[in-house]
C-alpha atoms as a PDB file:
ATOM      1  CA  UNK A   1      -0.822-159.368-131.606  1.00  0.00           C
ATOM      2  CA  UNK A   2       1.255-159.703-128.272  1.00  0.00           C
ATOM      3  CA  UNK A   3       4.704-156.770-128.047  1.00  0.00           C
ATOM      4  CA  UNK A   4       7.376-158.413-126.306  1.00  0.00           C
ATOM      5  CA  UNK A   5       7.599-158.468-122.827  1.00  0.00           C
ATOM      6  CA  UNK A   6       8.329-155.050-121.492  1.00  0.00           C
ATOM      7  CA  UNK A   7       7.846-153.261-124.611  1.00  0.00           C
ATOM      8  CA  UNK A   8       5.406-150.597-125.775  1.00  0.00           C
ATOM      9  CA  UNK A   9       2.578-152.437-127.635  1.00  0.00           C
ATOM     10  CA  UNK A  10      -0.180-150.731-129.763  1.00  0.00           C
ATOM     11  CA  UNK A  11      -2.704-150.292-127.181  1.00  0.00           C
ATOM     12  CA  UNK A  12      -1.112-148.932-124.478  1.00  0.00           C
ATOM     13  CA  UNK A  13       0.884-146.357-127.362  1.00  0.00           C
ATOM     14  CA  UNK A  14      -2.475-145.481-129.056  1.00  0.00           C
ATOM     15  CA  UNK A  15      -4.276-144.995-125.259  1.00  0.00           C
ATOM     16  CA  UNK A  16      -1.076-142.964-124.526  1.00  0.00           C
ATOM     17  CA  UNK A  17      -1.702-139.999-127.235  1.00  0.00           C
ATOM     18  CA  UNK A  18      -5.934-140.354-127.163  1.00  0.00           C
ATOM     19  CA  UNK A  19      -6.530-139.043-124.076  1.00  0.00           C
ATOM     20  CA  UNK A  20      -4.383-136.081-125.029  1.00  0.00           C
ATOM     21  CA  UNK A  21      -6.110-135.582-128.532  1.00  0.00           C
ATOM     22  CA  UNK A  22      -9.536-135.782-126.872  1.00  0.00           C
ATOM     23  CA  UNK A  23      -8.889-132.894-124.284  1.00  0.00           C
ATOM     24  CA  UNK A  24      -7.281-130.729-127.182  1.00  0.00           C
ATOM     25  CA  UNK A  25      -3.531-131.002-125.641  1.00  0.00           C
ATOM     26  CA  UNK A  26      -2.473-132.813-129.085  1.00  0.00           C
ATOM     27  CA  UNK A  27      -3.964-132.323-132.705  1.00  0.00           C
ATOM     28  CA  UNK A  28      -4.879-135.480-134.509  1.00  0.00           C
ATOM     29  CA  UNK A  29      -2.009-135.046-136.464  1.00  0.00           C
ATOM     30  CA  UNK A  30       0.509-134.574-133.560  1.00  0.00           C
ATOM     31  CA  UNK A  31      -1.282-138.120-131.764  1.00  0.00           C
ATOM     32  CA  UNK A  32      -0.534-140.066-134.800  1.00  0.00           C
ATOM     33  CA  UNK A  33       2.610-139.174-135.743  1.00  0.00           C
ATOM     34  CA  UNK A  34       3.436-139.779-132.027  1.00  0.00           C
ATOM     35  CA  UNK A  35       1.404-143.168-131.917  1.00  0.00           C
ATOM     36  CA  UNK A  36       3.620-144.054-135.253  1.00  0.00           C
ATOM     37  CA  UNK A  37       6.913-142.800-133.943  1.00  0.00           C
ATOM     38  CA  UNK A  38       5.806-145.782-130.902  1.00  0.00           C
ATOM     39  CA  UNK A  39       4.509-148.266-133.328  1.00  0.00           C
ATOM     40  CA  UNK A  40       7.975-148.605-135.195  1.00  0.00           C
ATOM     41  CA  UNK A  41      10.215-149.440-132.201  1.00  0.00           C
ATOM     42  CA  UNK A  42       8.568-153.050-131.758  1.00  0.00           C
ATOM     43  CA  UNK A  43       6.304-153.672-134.748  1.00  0.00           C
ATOM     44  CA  UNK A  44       8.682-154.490-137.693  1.00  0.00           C
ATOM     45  CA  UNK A  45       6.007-153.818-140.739  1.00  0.00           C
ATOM     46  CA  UNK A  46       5.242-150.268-139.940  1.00  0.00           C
ATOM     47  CA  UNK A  47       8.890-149.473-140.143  1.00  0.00           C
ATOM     48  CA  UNK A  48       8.221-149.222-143.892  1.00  0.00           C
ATOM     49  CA  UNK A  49       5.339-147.316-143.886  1.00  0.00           C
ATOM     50  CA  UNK A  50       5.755-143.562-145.311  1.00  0.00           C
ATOM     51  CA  UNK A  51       4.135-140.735-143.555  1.00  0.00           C
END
């Protein structure tokens, strides 16, 4: 699955907030709320999912 050009895709969101979570500067729950909050700006079907 390819985001549109010059948009946030779900690798480079999910790399964004592991890095983080691994060193302890973000809980799990903090990286995936953030990786979600990114995921829903370009990929239409997790717009509907509930936390």
């Amino acid at each position: 699955m390819v985001a549109p050009s010059g948009e946030t895709n779900g690798y480079s969101a999910l790399d964004a907030v592991l890095s983080p979570m691994l060193n302890g500067d973000l809980t799990a729950q903090e990286a995936a709320d953030s990786w979600q909050a990114a995921l829903v700006t370009w990929y239409e079907p997790a717009q509907n999912c509930s936390k």
